[in-house]
Protein backbone atom coordinates (compact mmCIF):
# COMPACT_ATOMS: atom_id res chain seq x y z
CA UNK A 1 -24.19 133.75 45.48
CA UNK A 2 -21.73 131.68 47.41
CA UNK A 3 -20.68 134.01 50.72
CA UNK A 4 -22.45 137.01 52.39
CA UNK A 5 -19.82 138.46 55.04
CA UNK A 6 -21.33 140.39 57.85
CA UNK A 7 -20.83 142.62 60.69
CA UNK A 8 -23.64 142.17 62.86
CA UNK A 9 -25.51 145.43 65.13
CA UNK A 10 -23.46 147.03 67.27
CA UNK A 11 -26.57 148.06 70.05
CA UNK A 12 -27.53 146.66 73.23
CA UNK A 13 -24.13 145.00 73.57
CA UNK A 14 -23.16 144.41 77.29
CA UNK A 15 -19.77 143.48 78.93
CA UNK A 16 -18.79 146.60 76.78
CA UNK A 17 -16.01 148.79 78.45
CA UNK A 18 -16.19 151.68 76.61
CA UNK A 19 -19.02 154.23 77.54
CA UNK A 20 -21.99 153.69 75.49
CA UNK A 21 -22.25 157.89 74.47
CA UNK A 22 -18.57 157.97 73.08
CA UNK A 23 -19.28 155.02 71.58
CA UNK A 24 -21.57 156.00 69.27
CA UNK A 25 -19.44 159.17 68.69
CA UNK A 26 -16.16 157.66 67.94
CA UNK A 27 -17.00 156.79 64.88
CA UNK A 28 -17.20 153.63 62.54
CA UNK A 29 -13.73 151.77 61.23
CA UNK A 30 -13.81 149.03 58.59
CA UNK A 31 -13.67 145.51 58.91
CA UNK A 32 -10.24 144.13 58.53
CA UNK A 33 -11.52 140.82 59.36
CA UNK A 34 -13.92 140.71 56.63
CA UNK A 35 -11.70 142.45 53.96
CA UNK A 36 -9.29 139.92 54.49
CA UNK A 37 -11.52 137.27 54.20
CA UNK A 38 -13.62 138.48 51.26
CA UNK A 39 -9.75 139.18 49.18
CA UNK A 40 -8.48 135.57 49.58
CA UNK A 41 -12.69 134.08 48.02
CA UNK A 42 -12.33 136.55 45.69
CA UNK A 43 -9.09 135.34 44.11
CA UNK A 44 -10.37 131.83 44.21
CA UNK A 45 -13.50 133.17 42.21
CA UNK A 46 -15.79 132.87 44.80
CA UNK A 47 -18.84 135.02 44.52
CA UNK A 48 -18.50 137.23 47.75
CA UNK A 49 -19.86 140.51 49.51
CA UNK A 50 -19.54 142.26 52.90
CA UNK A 51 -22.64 143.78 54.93
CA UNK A 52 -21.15 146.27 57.01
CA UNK A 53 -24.36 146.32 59.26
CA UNK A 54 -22.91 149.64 61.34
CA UNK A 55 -21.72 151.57 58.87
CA UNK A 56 -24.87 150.85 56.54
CA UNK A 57 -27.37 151.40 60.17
CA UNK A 58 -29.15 148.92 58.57
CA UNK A 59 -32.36 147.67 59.85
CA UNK A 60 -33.34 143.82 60.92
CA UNK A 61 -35.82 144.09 58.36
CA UNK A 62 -33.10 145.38 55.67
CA UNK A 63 -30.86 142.84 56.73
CA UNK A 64 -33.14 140.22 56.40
CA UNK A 65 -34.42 141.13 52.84
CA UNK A 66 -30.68 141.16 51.82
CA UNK A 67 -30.41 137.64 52.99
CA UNK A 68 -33.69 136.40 50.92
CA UNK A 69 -32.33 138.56 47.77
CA UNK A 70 -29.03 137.02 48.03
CA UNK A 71 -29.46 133.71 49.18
CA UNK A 72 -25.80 132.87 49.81
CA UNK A 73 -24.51 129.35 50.42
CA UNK A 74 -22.51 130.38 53.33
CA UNK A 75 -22.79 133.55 55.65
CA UNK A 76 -19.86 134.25 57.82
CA UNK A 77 -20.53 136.93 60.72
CA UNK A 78 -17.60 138.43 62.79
CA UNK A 79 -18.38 137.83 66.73
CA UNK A 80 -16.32 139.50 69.74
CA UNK A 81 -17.49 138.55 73.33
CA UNK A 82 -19.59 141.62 73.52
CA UNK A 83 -20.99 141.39 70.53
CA UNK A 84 -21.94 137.94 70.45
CA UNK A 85 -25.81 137.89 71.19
CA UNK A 86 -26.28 140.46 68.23
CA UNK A 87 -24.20 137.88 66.44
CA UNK A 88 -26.53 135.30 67.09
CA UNK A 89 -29.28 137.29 65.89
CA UNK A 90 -27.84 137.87 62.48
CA UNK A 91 -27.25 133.64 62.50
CA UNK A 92 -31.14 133.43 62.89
CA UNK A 93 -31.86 135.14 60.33
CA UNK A 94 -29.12 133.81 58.16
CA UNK A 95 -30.91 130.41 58.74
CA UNK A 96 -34.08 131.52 57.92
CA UNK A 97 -32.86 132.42 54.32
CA UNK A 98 -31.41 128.67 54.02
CA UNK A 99 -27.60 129.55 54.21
CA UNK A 100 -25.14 127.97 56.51
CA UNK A 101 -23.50 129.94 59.18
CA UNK A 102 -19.73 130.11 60.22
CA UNK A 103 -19.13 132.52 63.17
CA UNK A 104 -15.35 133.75 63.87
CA UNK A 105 -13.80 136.37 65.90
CA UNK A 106 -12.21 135.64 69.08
CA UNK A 107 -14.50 134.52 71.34
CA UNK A 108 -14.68 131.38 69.46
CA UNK A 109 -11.55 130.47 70.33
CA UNK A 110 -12.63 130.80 74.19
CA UNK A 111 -15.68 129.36 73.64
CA UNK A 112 -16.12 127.51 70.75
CA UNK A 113 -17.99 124.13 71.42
CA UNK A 114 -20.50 126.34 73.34
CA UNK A 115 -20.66 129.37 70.29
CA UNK A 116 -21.27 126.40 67.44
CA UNK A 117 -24.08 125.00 69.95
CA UNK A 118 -26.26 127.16 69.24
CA UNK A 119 -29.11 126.00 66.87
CA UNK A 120 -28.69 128.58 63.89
CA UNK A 121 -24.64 128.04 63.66
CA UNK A 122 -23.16 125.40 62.01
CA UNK A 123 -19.22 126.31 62.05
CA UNK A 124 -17.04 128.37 64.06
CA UNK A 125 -13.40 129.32 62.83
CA UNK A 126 -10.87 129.91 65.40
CA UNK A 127 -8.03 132.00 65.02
CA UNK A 128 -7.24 133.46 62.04
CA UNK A 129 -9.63 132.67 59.13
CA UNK A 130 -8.71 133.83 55.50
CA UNK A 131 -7.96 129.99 54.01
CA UNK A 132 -10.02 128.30 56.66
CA UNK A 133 -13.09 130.08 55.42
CA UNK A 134 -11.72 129.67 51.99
CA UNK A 135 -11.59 125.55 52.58
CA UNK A 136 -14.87 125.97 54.33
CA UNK A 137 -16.78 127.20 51.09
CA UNK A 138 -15.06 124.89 48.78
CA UNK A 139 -16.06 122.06 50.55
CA UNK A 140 -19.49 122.78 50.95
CA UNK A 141 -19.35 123.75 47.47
CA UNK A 142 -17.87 120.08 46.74
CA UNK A 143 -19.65 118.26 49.59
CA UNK A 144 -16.07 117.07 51.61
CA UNK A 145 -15.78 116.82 55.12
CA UNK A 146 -14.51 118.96 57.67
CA UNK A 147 -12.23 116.94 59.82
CA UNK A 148 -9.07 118.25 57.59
CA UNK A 149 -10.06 121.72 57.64
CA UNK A 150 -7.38 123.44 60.69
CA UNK A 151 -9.20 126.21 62.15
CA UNK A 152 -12.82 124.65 62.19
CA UNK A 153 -15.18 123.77 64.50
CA UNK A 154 -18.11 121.91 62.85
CA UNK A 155 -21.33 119.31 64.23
CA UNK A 156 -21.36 115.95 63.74
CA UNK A 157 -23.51 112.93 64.42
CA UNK A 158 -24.90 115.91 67.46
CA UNK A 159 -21.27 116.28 68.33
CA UNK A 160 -18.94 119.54 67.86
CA UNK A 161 -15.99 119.12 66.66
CA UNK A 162 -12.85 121.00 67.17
CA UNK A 163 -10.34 120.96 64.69
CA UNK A 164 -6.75 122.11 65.30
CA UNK A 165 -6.09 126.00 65.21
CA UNK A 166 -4.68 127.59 62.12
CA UNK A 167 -2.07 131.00 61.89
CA UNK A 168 -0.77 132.44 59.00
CA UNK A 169 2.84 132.19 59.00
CA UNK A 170 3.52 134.08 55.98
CA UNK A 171 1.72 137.14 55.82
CA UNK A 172 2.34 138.65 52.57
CA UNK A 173 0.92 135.24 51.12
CA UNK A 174 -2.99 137.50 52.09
CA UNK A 175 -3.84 139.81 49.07
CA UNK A 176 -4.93 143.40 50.48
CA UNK A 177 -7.88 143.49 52.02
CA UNK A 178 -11.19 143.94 49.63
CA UNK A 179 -12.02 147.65 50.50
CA UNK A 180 -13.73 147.59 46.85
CA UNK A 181 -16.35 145.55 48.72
CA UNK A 182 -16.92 148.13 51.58
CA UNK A 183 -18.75 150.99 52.15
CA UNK A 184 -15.36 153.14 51.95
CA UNK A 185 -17.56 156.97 52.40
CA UNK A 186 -19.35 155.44 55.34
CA UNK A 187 -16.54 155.04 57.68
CA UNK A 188 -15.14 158.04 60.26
CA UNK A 189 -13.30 158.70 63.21
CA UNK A 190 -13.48 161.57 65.56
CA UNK A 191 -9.46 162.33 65.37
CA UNK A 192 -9.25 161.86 61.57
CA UNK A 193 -9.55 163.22 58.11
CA UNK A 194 -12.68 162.12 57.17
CA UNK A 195 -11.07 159.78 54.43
CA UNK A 196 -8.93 157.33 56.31
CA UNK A 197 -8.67 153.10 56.28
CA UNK A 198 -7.14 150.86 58.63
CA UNK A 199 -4.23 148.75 57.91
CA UNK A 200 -2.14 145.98 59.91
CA UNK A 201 1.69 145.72 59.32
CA UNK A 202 2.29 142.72 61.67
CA UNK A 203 0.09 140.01 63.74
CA UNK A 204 0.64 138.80 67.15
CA UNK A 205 2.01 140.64 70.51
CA UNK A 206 4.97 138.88 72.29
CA UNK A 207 3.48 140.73 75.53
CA UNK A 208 0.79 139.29 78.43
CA UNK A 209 -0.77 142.24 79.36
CA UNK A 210 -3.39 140.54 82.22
CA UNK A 211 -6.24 142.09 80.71
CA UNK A 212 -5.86 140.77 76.90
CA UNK A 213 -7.69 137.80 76.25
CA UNK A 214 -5.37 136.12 72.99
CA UNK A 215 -6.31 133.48 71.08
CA UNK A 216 -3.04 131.21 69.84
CA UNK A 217 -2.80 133.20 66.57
CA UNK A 218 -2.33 136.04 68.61
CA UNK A 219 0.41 134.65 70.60
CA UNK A 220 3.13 134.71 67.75
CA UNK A 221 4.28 137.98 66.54
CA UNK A 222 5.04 137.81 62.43
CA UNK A 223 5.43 140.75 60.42
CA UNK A 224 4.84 141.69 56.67
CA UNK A 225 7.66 142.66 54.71
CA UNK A 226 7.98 146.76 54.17
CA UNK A 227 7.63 146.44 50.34
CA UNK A 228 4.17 144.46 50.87
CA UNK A 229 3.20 147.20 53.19
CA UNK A 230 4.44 150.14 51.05
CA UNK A 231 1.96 148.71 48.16
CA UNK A 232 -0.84 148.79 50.16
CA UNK A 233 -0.21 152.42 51.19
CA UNK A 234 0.04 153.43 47.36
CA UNK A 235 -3.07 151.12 46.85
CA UNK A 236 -5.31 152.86 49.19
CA UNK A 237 -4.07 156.26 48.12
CA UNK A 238 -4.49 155.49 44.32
CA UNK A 239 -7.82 153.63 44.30
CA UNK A 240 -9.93 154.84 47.42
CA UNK A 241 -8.27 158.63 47.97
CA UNK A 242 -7.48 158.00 51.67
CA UNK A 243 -6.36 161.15 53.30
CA UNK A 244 -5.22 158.95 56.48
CA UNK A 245 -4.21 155.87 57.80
CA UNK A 246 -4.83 154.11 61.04
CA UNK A 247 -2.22 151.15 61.71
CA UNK A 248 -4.27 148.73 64.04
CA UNK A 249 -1.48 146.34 65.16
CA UNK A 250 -1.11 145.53 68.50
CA UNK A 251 2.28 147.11 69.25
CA UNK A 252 3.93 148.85 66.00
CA UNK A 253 7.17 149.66 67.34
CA UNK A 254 7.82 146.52 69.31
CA UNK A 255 10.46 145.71 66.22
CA UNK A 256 12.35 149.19 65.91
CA UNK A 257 14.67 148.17 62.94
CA UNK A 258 11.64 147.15 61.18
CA UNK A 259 9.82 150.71 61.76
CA UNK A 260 12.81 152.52 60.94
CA UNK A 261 13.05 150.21 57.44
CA UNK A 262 9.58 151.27 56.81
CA UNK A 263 9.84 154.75 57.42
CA UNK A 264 13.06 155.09 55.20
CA UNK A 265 11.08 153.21 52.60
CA UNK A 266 8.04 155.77 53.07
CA UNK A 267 10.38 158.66 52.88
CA UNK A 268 12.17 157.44 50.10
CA UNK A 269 9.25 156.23 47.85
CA UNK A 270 8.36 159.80 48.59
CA UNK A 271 4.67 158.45 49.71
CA UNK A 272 2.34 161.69 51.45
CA UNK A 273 0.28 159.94 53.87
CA UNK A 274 -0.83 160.95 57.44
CA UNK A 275 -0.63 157.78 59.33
CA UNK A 276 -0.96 156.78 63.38
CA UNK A 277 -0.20 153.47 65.29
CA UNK A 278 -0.67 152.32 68.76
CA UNK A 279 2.27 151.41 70.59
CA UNK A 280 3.76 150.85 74.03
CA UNK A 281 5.64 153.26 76.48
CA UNK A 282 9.06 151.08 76.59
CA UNK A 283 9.44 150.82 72.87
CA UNK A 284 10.32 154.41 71.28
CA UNK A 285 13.32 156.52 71.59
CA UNK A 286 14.20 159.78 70.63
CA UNK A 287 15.77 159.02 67.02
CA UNK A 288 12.79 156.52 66.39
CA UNK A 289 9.94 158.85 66.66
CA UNK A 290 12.21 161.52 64.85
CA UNK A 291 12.18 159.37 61.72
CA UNK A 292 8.76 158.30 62.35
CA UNK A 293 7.39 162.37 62.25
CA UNK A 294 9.37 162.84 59.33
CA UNK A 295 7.90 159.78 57.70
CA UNK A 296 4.15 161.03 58.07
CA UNK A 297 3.53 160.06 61.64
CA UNK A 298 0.63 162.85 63.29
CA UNK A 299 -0.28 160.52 66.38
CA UNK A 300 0.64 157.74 68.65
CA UNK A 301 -1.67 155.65 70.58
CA UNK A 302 -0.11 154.83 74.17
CA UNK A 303 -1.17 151.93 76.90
CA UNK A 304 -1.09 153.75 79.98
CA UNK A 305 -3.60 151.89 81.74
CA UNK A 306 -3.01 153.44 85.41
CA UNK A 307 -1.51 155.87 87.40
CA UNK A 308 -0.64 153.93 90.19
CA UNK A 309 2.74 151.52 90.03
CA UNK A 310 1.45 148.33 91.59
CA UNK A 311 -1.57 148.10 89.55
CA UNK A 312 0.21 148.60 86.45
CA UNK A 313 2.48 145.62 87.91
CA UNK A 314 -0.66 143.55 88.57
CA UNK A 315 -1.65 144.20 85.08
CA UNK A 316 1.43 142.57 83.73
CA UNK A 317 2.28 145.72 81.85
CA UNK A 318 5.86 145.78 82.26
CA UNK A 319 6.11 149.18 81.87
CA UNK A 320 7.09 152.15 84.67
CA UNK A 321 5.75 155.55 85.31
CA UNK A 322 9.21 156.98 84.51
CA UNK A 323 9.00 155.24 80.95
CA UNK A 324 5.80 156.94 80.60
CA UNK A 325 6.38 159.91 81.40
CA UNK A 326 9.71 159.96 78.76
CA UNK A 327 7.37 158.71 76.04
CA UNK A 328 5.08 161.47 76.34
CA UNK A 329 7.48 164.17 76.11
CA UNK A 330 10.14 162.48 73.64
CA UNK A 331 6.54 162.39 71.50
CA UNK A 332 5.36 165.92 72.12
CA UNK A 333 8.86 166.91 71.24
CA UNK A 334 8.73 166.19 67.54
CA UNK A 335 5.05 167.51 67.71
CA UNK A 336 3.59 163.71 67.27
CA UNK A 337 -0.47 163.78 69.08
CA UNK A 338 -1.03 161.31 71.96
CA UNK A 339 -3.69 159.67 72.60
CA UNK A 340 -3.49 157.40 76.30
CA UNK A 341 -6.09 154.68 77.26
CA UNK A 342 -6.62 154.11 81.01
CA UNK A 343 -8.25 151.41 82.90
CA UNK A 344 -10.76 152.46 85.57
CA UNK A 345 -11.53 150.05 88.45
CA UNK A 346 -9.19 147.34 87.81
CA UNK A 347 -8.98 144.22 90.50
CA UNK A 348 -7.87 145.31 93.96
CA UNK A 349 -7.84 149.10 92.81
CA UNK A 350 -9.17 151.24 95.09
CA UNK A 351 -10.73 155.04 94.76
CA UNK A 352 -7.15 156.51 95.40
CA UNK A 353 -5.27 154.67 92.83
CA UNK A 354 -8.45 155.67 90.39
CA UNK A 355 -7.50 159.26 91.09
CA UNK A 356 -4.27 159.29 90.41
CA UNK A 357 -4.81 157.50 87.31
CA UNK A 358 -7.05 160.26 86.28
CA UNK A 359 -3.94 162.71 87.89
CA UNK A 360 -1.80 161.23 85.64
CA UNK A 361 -3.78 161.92 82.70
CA UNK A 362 -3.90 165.54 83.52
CA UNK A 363 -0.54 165.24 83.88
CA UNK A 364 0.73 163.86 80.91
CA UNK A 365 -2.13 166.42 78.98
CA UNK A 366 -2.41 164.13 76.14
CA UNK A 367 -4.35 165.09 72.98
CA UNK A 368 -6.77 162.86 73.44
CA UNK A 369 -7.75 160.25 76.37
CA UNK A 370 -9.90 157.25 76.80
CA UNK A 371 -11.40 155.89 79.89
CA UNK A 372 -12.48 152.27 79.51
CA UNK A 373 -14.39 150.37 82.58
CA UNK A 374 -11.94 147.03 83.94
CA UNK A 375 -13.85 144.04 82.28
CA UNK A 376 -12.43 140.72 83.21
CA UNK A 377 -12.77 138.70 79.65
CA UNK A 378 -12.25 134.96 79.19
CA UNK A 379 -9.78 133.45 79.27
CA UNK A 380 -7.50 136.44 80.91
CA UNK A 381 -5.57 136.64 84.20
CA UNK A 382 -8.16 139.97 85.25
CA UNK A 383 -10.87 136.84 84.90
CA UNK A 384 -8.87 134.36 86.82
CA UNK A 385 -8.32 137.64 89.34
CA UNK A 386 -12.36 137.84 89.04
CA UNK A 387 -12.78 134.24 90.30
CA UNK A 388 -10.39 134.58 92.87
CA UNK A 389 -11.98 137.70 94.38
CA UNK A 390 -15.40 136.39 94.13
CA UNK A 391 -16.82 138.71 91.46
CA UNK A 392 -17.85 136.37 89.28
CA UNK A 393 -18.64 132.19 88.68
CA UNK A 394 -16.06 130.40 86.59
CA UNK A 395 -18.38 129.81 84.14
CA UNK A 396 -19.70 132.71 83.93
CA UNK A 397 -18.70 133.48 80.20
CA UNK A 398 -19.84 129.62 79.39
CA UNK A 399 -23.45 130.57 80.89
CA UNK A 400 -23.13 133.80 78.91
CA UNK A 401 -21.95 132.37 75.62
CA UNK A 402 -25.06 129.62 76.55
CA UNK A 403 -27.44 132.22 76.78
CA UNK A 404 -27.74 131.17 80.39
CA UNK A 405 -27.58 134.95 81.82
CA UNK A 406 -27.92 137.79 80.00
CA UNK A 407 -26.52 139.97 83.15
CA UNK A 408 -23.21 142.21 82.89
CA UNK A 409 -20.08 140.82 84.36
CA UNK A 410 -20.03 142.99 87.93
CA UNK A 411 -17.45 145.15 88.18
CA UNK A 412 -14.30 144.98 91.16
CA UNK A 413 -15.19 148.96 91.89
CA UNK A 414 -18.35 149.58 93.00
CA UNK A 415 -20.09 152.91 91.04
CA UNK A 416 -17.27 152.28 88.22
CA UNK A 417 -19.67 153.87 85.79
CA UNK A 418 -19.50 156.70 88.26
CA UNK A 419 -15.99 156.98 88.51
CA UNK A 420 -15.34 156.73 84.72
CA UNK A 421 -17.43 159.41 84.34
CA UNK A 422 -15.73 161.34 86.27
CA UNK A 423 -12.56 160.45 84.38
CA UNK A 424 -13.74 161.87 81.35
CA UNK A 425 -14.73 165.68 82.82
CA UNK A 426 -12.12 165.91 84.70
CA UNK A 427 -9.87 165.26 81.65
CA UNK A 428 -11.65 166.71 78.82
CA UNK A 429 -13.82 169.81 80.80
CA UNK A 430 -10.66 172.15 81.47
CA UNK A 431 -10.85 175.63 80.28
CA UNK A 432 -6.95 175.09 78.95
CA UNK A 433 -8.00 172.05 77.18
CA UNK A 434 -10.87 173.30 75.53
CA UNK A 435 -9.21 176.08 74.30
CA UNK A 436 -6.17 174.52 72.73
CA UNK A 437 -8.87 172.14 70.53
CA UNK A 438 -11.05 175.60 69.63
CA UNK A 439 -8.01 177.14 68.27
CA UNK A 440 -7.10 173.95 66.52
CA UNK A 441 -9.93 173.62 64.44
CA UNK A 442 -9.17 173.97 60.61
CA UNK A 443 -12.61 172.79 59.54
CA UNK A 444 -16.41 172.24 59.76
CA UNK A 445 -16.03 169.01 59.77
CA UNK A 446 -13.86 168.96 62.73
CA UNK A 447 -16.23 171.66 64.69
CA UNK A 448 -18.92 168.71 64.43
CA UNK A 449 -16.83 165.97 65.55
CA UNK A 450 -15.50 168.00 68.82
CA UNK A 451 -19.43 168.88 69.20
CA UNK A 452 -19.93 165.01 69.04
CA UNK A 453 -17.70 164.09 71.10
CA UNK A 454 -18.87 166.66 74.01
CA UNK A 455 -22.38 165.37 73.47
CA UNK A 456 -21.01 162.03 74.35
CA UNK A 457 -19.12 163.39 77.54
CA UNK A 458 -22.14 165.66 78.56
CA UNK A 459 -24.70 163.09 77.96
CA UNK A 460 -22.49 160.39 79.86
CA UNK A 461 -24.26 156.76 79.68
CA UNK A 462 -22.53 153.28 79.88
CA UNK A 463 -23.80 150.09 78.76
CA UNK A 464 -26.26 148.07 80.35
């Protein structure tokens, strides 16, 4: 066969920020990435399939006997900054059956002369990789070079060569993402119906949050047209039953004419489809989430981040407490669910502004709540605040992506672990909470996934 798309283990990953028990429990989503990818081979006939490591809990063994059975040409593997060593150890084996290996995700585009040094890769794609992968395969197919390929980072003559990034401008020009080629049944989410996909309707964020590491395709915002995005929806309903869908772009509201186009289209198509998007504070109104309820929205995803004004300031949110507040209860008011992420034991926070980041939380009594542990990542003003503060060695995610240290980045709170903990029982163990989510329970299925999810509170662990 010609490509074998993977997502590598997701176990003994460090520089993790969310707990290691809810992790586990939050369920698995599919691979965007991957789909994407996989779509744009497939409608150049290129022979192509996805191993969804997770969502299979495949074995090193299994995974290796699918690479000998196969024996693909090319093996691409998705690779975050956390998940990069179990990325690595999907390349090895990759080699071992012969293929060539292309690694992309975003930590390429921090690191990529130091990802594609490593013996078993031979290409790294930064930024976003649908017709760079595409290029890839035909040319190794056709034995070109590389140097015209935008997006690629190749060897040669025991050099590493980085070619000039690539972004899709036009969005709609990607077919749908090839959930044919994905374990559809395998995926699940704690908050969801238990048949849901993921979707994107734009790329990009205009904002510089201080915490987001971006790679330049992420820098400039585009969006698909509604009818593109409306076809998809009737896609997934028609040919894979999905009950749900989970919008994964990085701020869905940020273009409010655009929302309220695709809502009116939604409405008027007559499409019945519960769907949720994460979205910032400063970018709803009352009228907009009003259309957005009637249109099939059941839950917003918010950026809190903090309770405490000057470290939401030093975060480079742009956002005020007031604004939050307002979004909370303009969103309970047409009966949408919240969900909030906070920050614990971001730089120069002390134990005070962690409690009232946990009092706001109470506060604001969202739905649902997660508590995520400050990790400076490349590239980021929190790292720059890391090196500054004396946390952490500038190169500490070059020795890391080097395999030089194999050690967690430290945290600017000492016992964070402790104090997210905390976080999470103080939020989620309140007799008033617990009761409202007893008496909303409509199903078995949803009894286990609230048991699940207090396992993962009650058996608290982080990451190494």
């Amino acid at each position: 066969m010609d490509v074998l798309l993977i997502r590598p283990f997701e176990r003994e990953n460090i520089n993790v920020r969310l707990p290691e028990s809810l992790y586990k429990v939050q369920g698995i989503f599919p691979p965007l990435g991957l789909g994407y990818i996989a779509s744009v081979l497939e409608r150049r006939n290129i022979s192509v399939e996805i191993i969804d490591i997770p969502a299979l809990n495949l074995t090193k063994t299994e995974v290796q006997n699918i690479l000998f059975r196969k024996k693909p040409l090319l093996v691409g593997i998705s690779c975050m900054s956390s998940t990069l060593n179990n990325a690595f150890e999907i390349a090895r084996l990759a080699k071992k059956s012969g293929a060539y290996v292309a690694l992309g995700g975003p930590h390429l585009a921090a690191y990529p002369e130091e990802t594609v040094s490593n013996d078993n890769v031979d290409f790294g794609i930064v930024g976003e990789g649908e017709f760079v992968f595409l290029e890839l395969i035909e040319a190794l197919k056709r034995k070109r070079k590389f140097n015209s390929i935008r997006g690629l980072v190749y060897k040669k003559n025991n050099n590493i060569k980085v070619n000039s990034y690539r972004i899709v401008e036009k969005l709609d020009e990607i077919p749908f993402p090839a959930r044919h080629l994905l374990p559809i049944k395998k995926y699940d989410c704690i908050i969801t119906e238990k048949s849901f996909t993921t979707m994107i309707t734009s790329r990009g964020c205009p904002y510089e949050c201080g915490f987001c590491f971006k790679q330049p395709s992420d820098k400039k915002y585009r969006l698909r047209s509604v009818e593109n995005i409306i076809a998809e929806m009737q896609s997934c309903i028609e040919k894979f039953n999905v009950k749900e869908i989970m919008f994964y772009d990085d701020s869905f509201t940020f273009n409010r004419n655009f929302v309220i186009k695709l809502c009116n289209e939604i409405i008027k198509k007559k499409i019945t489809i519960k769907w949720e998007a994460p979205t910032r504070v400063n970018t709803v109104n009352d009228e907009l989430l009003q259309l957005m309820k009637k249109a099939g929205c059941i839950r917003l995803r918010y950026g809190v981040e903090s309770g405490n004004q000057r470290i939401l300031n030093l975060m480079k949110k742009n956002i005020t407490l007031d604004q939050v507040k307002k979004a909370f209860e303009l969103t309970k008011k047409y009966k949408i669910e919240t969900f909030a992420y906070f920050m614990i034991g971001y730089a120069t926070e002390t134990k005070e502004t962690i409690q009232q980041t946990i009092n706001l939380a109470k506060r604001l009594n969202p739905d649902w709540v997660m508590f995520t542990a400050t990790t400076p990542l490349p590239c980021t003003n929190l790292f720059e605040l890391a090196i500054k503060h004396n946390l952490v060695s500038k190169n500490y995610w070059k020795y890391y992506t080097l395999g030089k240290t194999h050690k967690r980045i430290p945290y600017f709170v000492k016992d964070t672990d402790e104090l997210v903990r905390k976080a999470y029982r103080k939020f989620y163990v309140r007799p008033g909470f617990i009761l409202n989510k007893l008496f909303s329970i409509r199903s078995l299925d949803t009894l286990k996934k609230y048991i699940r999810g207090a396992r993962g509170i009650v058996l608290f662990n982080m990451h190494s």
